[in-house]
PDB file of N, CA and C in Angstrom:
ATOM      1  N   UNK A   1      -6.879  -6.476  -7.125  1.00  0.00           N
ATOM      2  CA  UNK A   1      -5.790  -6.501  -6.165  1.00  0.00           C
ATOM      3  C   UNK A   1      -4.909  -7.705  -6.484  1.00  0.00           C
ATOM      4  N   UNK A   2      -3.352  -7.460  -6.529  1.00  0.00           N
ATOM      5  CA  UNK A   2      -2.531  -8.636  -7.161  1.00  0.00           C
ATOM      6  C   UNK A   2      -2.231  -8.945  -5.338  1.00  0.00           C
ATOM      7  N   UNK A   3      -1.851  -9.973  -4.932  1.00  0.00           N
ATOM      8  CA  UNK A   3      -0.818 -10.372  -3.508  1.00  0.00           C
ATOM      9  C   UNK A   3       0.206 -10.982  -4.159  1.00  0.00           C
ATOM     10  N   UNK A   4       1.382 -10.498  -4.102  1.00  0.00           N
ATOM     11  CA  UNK A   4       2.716 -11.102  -3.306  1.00  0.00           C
ATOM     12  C   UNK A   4       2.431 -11.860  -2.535  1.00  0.00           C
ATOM     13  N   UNK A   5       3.323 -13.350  -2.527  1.00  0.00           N
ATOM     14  CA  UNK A   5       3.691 -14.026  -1.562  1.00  0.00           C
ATOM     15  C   UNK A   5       5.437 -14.831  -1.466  1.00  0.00           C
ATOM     16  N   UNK A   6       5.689 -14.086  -0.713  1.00  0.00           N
ATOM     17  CA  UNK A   6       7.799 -14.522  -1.023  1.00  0.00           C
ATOM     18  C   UNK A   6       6.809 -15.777   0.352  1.00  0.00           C
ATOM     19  N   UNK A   7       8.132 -16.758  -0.563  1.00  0.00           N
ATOM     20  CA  UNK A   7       8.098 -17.910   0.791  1.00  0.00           C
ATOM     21  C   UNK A   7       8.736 -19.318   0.140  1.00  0.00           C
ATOM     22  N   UNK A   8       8.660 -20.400   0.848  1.00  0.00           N
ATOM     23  CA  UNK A   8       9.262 -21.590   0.282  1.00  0.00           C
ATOM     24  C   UNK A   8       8.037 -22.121   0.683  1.00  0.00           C
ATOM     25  N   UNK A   9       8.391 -23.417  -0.530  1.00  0.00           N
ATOM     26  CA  UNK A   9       6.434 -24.245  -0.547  1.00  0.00           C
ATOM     27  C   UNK A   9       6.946 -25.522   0.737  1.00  0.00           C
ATOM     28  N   UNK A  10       8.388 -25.383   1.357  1.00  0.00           N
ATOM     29  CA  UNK A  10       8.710 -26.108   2.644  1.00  0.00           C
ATOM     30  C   UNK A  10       7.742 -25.176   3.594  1.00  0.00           C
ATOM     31  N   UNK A  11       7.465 -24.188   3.588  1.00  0.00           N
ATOM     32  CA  UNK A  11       7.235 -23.431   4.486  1.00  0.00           C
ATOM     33  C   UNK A  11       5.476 -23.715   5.110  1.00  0.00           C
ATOM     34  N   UNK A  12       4.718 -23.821   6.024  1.00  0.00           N
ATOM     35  CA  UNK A  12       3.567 -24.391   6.116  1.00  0.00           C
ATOM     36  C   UNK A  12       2.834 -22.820   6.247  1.00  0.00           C
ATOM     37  N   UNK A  13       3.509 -22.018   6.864  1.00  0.00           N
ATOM     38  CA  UNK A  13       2.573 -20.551   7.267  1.00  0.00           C
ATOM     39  C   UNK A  13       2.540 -19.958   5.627  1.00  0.00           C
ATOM     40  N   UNK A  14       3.633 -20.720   4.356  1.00  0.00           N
ATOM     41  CA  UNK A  14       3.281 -20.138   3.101  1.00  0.00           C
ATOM     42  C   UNK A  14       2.435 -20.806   2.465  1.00  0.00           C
ATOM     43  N   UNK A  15       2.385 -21.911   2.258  1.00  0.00           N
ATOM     44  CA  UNK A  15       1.376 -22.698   1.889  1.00  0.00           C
ATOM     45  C   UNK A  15      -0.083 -22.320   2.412  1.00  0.00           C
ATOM     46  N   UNK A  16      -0.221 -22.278   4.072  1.00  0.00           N
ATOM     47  CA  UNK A  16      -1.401 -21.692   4.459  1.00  0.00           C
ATOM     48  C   UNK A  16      -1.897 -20.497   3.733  1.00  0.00           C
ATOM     49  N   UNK A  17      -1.012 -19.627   3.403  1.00  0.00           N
ATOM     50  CA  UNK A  17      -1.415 -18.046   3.214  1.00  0.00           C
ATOM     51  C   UNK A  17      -1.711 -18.392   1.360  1.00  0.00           C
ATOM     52  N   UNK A  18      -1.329 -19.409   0.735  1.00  0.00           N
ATOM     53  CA  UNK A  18      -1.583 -19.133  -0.666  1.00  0.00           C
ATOM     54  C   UNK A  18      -2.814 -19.899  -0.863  1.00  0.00           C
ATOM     55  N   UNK A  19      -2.969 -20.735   0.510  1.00  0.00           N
ATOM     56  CA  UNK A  19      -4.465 -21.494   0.118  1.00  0.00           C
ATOM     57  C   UNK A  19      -5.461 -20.581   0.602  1.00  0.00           C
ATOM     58  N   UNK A  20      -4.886 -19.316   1.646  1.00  0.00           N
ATOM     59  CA  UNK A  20      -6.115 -18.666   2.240  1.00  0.00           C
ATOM     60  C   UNK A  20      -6.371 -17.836   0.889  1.00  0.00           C
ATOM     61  N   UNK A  21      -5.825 -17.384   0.169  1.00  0.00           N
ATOM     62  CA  UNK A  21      -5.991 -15.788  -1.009  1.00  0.00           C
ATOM     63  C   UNK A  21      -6.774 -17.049  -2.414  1.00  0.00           C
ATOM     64  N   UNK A  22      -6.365 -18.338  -2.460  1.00  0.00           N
ATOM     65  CA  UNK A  22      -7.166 -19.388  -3.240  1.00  0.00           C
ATOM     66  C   UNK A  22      -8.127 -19.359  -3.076  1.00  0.00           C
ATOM     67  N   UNK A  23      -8.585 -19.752  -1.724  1.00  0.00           N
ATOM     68  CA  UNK A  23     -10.420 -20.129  -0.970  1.00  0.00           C
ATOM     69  C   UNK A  23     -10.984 -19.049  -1.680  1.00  0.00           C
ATOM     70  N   UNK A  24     -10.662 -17.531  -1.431  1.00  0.00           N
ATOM     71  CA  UNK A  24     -11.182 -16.464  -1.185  1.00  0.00           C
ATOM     72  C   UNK A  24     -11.389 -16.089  -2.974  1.00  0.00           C
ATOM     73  N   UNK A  25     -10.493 -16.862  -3.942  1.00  0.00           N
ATOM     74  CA  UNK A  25     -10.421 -16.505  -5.562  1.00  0.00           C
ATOM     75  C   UNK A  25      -9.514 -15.078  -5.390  1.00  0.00           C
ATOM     76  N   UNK A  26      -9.153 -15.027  -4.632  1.00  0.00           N
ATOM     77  CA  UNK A  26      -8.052 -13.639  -4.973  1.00  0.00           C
ATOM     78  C   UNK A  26      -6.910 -14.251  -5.515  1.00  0.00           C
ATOM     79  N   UNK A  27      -6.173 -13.221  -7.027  1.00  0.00           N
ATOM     80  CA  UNK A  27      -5.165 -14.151  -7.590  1.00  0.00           C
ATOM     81  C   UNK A  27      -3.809 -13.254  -6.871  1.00  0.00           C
ATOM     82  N   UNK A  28      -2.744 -14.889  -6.751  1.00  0.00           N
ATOM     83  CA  UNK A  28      -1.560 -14.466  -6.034  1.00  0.00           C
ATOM     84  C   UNK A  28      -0.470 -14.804  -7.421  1.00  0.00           C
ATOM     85  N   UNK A  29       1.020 -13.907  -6.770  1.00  0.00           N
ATOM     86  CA  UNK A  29       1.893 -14.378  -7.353  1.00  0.00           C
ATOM     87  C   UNK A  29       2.823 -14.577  -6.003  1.00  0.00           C
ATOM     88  N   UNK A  30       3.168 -16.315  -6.275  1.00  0.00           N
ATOM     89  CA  UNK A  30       4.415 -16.691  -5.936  1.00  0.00           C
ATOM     90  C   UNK A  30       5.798 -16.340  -6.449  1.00  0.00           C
ATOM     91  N   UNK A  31       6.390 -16.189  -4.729  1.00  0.00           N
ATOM     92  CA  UNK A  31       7.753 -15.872  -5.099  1.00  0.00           C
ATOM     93  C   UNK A  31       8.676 -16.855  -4.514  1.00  0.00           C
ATOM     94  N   UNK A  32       9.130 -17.679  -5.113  1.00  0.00           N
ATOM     95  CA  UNK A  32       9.888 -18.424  -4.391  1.00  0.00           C
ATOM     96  C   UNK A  32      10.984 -18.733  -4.182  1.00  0.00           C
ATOM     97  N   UNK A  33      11.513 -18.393  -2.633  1.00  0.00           N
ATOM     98  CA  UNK A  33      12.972 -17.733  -2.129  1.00  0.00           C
ATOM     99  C   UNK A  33      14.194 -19.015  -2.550  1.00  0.00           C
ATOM    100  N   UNK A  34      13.616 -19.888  -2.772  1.00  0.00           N
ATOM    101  CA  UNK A  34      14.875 -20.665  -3.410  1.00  0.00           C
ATOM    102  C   UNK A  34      15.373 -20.854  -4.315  1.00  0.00           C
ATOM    103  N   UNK A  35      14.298 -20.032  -5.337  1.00  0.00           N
ATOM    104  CA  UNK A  35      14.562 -19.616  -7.272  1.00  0.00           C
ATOM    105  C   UNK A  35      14.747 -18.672  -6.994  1.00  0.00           C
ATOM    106  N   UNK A  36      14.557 -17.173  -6.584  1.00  0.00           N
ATOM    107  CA  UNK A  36      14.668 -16.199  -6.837  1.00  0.00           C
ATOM    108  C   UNK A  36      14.848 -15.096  -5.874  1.00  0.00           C
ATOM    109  N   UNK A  37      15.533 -14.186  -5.514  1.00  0.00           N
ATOM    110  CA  UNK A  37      15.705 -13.483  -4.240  1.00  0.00           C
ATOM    111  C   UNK A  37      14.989 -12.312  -4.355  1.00  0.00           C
ATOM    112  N   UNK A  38      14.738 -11.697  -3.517  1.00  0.00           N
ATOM    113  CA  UNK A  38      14.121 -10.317  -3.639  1.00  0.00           C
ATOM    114  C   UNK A  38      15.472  -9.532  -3.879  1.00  0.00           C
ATOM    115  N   UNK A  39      15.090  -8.158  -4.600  1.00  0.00           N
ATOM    116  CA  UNK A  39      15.652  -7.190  -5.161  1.00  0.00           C
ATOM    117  C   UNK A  39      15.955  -6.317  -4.047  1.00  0.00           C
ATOM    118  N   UNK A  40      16.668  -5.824  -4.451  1.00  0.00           N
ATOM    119  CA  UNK A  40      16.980  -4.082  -3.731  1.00  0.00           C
ATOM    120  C   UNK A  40      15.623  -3.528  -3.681  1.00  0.00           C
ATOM    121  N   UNK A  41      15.129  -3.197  -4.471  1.00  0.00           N
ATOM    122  CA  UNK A  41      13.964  -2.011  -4.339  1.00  0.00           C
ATOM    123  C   UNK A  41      12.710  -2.897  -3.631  1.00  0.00           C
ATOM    124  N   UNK A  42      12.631  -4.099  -3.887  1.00  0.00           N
ATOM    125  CA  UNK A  42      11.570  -4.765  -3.503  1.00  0.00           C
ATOM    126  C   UNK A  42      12.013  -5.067  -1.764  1.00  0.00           C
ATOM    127  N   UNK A  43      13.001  -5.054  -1.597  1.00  0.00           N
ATOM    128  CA  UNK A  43      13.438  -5.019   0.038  1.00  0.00           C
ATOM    129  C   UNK A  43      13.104  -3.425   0.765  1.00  0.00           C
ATOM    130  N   UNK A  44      13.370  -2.817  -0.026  1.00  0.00           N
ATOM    131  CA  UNK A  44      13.042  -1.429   0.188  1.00  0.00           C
ATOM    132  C   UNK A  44      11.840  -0.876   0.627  1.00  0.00           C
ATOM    133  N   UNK A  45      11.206  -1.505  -0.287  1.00  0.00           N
ATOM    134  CA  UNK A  45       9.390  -1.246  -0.175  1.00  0.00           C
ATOM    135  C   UNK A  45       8.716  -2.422   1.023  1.00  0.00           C
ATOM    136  N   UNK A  46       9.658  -3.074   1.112  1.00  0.00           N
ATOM    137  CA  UNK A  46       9.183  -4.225   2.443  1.00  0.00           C
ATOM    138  C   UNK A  46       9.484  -3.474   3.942  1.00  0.00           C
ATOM    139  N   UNK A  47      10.891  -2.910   3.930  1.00  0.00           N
ATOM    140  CA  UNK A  47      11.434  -2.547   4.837  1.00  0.00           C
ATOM    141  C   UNK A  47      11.008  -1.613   5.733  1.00  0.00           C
ATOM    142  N   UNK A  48      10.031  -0.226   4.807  1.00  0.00           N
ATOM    143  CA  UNK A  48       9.279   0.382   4.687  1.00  0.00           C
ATOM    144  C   UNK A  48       8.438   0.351   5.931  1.00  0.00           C
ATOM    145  N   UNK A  49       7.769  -0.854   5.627  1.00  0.00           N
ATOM    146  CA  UNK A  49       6.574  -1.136   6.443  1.00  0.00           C
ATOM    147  C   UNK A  49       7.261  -1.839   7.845  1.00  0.00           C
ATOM    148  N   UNK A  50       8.212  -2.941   7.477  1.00  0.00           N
ATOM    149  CA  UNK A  50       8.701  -3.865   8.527  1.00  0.00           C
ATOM    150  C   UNK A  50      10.182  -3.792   8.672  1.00  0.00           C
ATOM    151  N   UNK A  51      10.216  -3.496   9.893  1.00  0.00           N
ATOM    152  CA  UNK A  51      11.458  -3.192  10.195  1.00  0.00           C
ATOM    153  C   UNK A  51      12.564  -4.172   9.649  1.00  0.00           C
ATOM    154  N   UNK A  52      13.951  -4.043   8.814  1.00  0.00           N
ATOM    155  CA  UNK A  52      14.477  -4.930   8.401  1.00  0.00           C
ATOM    156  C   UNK A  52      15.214  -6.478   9.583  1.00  0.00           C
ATOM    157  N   UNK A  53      15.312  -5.661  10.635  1.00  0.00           N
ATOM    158  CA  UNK A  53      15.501  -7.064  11.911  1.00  0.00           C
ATOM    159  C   UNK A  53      14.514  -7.772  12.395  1.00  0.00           C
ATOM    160  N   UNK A  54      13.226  -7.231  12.162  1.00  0.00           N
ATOM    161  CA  UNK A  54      11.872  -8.479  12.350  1.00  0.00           C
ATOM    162  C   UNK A  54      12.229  -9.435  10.402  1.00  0.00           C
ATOM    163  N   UNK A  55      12.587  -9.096   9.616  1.00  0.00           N
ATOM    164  CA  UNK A  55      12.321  -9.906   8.325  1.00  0.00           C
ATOM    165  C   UNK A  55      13.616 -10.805   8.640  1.00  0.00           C
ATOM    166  N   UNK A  56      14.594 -10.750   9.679  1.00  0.00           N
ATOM    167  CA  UNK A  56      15.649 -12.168   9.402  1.00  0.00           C
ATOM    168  C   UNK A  56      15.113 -12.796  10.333  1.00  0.00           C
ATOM    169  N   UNK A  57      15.015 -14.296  10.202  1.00  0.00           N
ATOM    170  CA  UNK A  57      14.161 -15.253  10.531  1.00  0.00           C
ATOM    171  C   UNK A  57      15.941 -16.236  11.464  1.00  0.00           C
ATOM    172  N   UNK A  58      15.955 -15.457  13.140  1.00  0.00           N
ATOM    173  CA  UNK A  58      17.088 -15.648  13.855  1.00  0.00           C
ATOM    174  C   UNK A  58      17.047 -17.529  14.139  1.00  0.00           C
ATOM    175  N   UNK A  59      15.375 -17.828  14.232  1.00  0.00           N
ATOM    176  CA  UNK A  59      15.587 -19.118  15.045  1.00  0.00           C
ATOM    177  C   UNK A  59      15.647 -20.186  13.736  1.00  0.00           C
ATOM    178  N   UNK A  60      15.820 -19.822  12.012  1.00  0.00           N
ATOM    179  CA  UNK A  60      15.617 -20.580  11.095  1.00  0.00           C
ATOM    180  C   UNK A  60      17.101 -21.658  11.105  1.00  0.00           C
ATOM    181  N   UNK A  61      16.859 -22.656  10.192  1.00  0.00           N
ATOM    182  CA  UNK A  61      17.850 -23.523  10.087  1.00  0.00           C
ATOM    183  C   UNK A  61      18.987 -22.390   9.110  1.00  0.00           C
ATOM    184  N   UNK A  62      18.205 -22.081   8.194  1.00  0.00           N
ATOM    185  CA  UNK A  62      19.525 -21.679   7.233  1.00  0.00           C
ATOM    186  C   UNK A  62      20.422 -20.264   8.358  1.00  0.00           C
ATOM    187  N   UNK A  63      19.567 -19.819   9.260  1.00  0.00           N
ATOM    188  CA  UNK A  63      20.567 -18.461  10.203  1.00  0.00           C
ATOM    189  C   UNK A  63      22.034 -19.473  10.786  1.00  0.00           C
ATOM    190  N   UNK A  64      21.593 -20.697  11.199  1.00  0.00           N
ATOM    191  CA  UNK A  64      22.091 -21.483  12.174  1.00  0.00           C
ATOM    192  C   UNK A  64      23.248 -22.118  11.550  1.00  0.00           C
ATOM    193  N   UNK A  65      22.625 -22.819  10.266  1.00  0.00           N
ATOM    194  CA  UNK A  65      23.564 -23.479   9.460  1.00  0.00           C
ATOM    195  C   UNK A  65      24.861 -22.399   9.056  1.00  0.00           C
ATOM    196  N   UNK A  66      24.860 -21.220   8.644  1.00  0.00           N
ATOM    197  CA  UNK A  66      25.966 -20.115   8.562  1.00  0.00           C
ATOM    198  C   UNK A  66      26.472 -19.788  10.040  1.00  0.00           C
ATOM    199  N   UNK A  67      26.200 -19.689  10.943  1.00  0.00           N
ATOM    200  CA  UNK A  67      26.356 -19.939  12.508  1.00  0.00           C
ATOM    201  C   UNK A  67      26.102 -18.172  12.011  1.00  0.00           C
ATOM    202  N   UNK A  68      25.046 -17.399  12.418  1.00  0.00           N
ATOM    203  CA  UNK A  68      25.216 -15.926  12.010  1.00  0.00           C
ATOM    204  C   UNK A  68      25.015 -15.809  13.466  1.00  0.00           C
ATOM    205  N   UNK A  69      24.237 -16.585  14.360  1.00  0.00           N
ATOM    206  CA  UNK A  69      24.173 -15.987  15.598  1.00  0.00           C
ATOM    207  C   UNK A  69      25.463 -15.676  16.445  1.00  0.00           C
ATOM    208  N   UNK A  70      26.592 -15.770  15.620  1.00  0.00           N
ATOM    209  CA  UNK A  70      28.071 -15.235  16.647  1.00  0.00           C
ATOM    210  C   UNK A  70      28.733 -14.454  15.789  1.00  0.00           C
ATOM    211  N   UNK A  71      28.113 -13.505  14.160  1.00  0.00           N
ATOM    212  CA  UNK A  71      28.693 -12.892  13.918  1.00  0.00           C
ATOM    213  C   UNK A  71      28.311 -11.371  13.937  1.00  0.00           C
ATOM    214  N   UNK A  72      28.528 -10.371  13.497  1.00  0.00           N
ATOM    215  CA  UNK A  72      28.178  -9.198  13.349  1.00  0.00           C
ATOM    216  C   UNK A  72      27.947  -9.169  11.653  1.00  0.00           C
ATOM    217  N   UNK A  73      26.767  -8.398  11.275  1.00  0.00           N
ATOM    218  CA  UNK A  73      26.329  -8.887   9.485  1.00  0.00           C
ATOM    219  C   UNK A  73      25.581  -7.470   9.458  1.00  0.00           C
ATOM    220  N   UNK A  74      26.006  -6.885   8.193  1.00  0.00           N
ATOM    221  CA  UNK A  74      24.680  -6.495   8.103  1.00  0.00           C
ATOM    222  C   UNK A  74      23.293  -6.955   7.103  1.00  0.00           C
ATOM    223  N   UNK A  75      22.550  -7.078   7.737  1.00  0.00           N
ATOM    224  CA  UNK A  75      21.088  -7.888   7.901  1.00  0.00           C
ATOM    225  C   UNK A  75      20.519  -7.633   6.179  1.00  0.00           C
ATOM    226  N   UNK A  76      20.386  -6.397   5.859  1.00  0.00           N
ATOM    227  CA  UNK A  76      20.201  -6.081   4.796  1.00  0.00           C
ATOM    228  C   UNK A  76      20.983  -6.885   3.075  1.00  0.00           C
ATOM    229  N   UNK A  77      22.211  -6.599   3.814  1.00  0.00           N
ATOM    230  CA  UNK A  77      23.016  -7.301   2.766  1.00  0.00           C
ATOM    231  C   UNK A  77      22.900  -9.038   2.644  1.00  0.00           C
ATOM    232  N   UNK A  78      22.797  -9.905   4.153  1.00  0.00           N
ATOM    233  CA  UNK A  78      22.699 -10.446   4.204  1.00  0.00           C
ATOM    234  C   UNK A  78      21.460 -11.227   3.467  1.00  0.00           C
ATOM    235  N   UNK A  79      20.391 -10.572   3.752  1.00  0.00           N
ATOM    236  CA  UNK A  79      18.425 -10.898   3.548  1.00  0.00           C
ATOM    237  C   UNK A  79      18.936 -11.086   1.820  1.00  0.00           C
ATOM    238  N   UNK A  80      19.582  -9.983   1.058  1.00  0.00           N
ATOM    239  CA  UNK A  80      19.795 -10.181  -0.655  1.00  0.00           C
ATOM    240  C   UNK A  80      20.733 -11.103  -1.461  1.00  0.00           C
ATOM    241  N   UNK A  81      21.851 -11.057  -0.247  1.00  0.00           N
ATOM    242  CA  UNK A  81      22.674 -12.778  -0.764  1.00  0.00           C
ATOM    243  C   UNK A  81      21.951 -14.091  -0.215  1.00  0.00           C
ATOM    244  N   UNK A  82      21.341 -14.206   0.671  1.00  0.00           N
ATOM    245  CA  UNK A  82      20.605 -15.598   1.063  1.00  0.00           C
ATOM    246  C   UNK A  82      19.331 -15.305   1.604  1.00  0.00           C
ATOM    247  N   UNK A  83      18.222 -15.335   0.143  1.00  0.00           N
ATOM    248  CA  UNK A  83      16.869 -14.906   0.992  1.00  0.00           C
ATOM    249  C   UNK A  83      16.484 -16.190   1.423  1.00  0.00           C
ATOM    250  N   UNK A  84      16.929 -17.240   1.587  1.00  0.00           N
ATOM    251  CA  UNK A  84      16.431 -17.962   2.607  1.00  0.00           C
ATOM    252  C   UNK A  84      16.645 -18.118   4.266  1.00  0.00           C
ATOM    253  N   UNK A  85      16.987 -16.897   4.414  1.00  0.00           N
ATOM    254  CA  UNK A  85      17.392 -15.963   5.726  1.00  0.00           C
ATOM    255  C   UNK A  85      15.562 -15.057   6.042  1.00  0.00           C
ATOM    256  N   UNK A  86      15.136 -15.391   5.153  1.00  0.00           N
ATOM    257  CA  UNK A  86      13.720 -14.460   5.338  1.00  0.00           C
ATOM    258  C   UNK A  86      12.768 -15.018   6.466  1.00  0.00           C
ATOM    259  N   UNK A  87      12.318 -14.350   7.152  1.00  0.00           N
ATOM    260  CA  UNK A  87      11.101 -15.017   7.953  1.00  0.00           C
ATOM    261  C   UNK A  87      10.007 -15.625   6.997  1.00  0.00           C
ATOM    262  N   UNK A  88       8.849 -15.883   6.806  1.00  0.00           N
ATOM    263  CA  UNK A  88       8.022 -16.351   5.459  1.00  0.00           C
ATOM    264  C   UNK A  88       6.813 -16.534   6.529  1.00  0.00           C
ATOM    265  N   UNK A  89       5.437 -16.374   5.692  1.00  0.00           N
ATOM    266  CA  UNK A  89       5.584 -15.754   4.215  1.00  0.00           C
ATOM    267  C   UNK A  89       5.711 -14.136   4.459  1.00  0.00           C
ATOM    268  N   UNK A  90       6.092 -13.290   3.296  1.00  0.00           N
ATOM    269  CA  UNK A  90       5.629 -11.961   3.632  1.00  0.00           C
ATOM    270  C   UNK A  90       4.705 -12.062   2.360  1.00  0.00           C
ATOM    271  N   UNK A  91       3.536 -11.175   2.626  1.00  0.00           N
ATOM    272  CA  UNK A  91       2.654 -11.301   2.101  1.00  0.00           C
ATOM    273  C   UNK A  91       2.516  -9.361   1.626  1.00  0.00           C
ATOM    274  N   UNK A  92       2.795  -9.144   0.363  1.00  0.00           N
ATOM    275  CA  UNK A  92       2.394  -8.122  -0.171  1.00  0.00           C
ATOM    276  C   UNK A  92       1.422  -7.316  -0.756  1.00  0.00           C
ATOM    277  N   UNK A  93       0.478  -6.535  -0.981  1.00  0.00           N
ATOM    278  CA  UNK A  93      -0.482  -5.668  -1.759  1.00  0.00           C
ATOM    279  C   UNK A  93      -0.412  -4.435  -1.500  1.00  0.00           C
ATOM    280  N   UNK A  94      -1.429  -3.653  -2.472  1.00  0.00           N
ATOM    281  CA  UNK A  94      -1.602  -2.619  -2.248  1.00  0.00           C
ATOM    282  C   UNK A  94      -1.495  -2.201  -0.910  1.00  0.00           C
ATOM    283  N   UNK A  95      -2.180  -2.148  -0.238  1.00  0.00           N
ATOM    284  CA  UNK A  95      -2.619  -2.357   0.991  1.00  0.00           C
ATOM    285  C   UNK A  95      -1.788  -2.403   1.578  1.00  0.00           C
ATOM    286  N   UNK A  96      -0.651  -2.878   1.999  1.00  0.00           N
ATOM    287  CA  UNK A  96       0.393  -3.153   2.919  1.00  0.00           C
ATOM    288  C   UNK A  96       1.252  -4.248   2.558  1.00  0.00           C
ATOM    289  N   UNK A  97       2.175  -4.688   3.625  1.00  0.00           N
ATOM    290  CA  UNK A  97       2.939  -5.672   3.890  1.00  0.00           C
ATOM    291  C   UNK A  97       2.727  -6.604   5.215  1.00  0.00           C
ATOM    292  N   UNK A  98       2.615  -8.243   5.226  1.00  0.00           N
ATOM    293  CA  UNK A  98       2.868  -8.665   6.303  1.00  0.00           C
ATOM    294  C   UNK A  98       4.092  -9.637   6.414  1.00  0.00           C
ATOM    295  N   UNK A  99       4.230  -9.920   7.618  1.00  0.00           N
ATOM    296  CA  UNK A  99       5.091 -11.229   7.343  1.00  0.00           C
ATOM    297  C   UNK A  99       4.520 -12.197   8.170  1.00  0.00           C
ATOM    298  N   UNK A 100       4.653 -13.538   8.349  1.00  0.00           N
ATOM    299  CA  UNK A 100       3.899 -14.896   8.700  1.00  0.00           C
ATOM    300  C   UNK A 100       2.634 -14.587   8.356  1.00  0.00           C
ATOM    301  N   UNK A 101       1.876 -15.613   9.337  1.00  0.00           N
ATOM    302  CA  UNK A 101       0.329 -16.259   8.576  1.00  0.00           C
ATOM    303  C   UNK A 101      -0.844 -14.976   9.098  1.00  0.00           C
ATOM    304  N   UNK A 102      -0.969 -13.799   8.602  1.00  0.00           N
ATOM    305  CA  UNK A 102      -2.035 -12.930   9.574  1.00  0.00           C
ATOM    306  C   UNK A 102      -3.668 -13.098   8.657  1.00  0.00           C
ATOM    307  N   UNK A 103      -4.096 -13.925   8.716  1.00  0.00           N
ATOM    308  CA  UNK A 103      -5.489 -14.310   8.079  1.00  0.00           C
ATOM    309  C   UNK A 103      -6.304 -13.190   8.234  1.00  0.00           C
ATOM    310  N   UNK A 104      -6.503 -12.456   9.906  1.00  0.00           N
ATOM    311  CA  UNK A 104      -7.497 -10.833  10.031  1.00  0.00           C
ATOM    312  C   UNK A 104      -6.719 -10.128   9.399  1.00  0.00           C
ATOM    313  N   UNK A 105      -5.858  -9.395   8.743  1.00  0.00           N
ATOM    314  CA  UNK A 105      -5.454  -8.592   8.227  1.00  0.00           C
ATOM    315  C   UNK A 105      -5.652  -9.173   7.106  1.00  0.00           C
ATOM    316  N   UNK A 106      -5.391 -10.158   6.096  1.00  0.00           N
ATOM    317  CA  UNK A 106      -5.745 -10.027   4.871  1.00  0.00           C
ATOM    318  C   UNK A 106      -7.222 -10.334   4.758  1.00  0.00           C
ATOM    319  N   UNK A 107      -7.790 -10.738   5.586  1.00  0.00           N
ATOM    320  CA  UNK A 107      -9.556 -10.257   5.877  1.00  0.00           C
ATOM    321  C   UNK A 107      -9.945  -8.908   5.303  1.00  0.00           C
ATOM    322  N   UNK A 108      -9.216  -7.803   6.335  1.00  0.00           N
ATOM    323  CA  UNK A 108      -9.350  -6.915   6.232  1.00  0.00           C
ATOM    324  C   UNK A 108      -9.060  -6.039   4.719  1.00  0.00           C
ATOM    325  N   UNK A 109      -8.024  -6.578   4.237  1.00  0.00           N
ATOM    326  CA  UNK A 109      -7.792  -5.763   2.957  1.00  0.00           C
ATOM    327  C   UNK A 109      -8.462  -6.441   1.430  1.00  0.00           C
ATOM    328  N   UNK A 110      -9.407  -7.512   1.922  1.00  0.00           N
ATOM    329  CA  UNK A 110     -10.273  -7.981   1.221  1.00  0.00           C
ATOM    330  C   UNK A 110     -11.532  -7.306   0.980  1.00  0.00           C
ATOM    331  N   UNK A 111     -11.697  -6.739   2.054  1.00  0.00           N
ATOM    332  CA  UNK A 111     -12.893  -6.118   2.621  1.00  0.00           C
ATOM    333  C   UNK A 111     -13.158  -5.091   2.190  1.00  0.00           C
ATOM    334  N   UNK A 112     -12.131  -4.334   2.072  1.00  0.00           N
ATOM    335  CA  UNK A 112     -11.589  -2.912   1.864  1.00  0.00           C
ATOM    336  C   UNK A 112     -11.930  -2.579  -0.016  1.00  0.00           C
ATOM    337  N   UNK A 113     -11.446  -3.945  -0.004  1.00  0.00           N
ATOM    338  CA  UNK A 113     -10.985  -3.669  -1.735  1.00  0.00           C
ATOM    339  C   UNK A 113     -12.615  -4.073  -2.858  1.00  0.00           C
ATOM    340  N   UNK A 114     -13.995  -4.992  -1.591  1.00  0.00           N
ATOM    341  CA  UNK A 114     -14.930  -5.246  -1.727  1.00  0.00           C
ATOM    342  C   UNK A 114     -15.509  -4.309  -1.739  1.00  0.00           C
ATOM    343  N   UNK A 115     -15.239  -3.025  -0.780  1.00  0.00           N
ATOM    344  CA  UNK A 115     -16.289  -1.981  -0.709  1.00  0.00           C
ATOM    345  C   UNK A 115     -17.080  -1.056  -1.906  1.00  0.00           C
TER     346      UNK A 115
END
């Protein structure tokens, strides 16, 4: 099992989530939203699972710093020109998608993949 992890290493719920898939020896790949943005298709396959208005992160500095809370955007377009608009971490596998720190769920798809 590979994990995805989009996030910034500012971020503490990403850091948490790459030390939890470490402890455990599961190998991750970092993605990190200030080198590199997610794609079209890779938003696609996120979106999928999580609705695209839970993935913009409304109460973050970078929403605030653009003042987006007084404009009309669409969210999508927005999330691919500035993924540091992302909530973090989202955490990817087979298995699913999450976004922030859900430790029982990647329990669970540890478990799964142990059986």
């Amino acid at each position: 099992m590979t994990i995805q992890i989009f996030g910034t290493m500012k971020c503490k719920d990403t850091q948490k989530a790459i030390r939890f898939f470490k402890e455990r020896s599961i190998t991750t790949q970092f993605v990190d939203l200030k080198v590199k943005s997610v794609s079209k298709g890779e938003l696609n396959k996120i979106s999928q699972r999580i609705p695209v208005q839970e993935l913009i992160d409304t109460e973050g500095k970078q929403y605030r710093k653009r003042n987006l809370g007084y404009m009309k955007f669409d969210i999508e377009q927005e999330l691919l020109d500035d993924p540091l608009l992302f909530r973090t971490p989202i955490v990817r596998s087979d298995m699913g998608v999450t976004l922030g720190y859900q430790p029982d769920i990647w329990k669970q798809w540890i478990e799964k993949l142990r059986e």
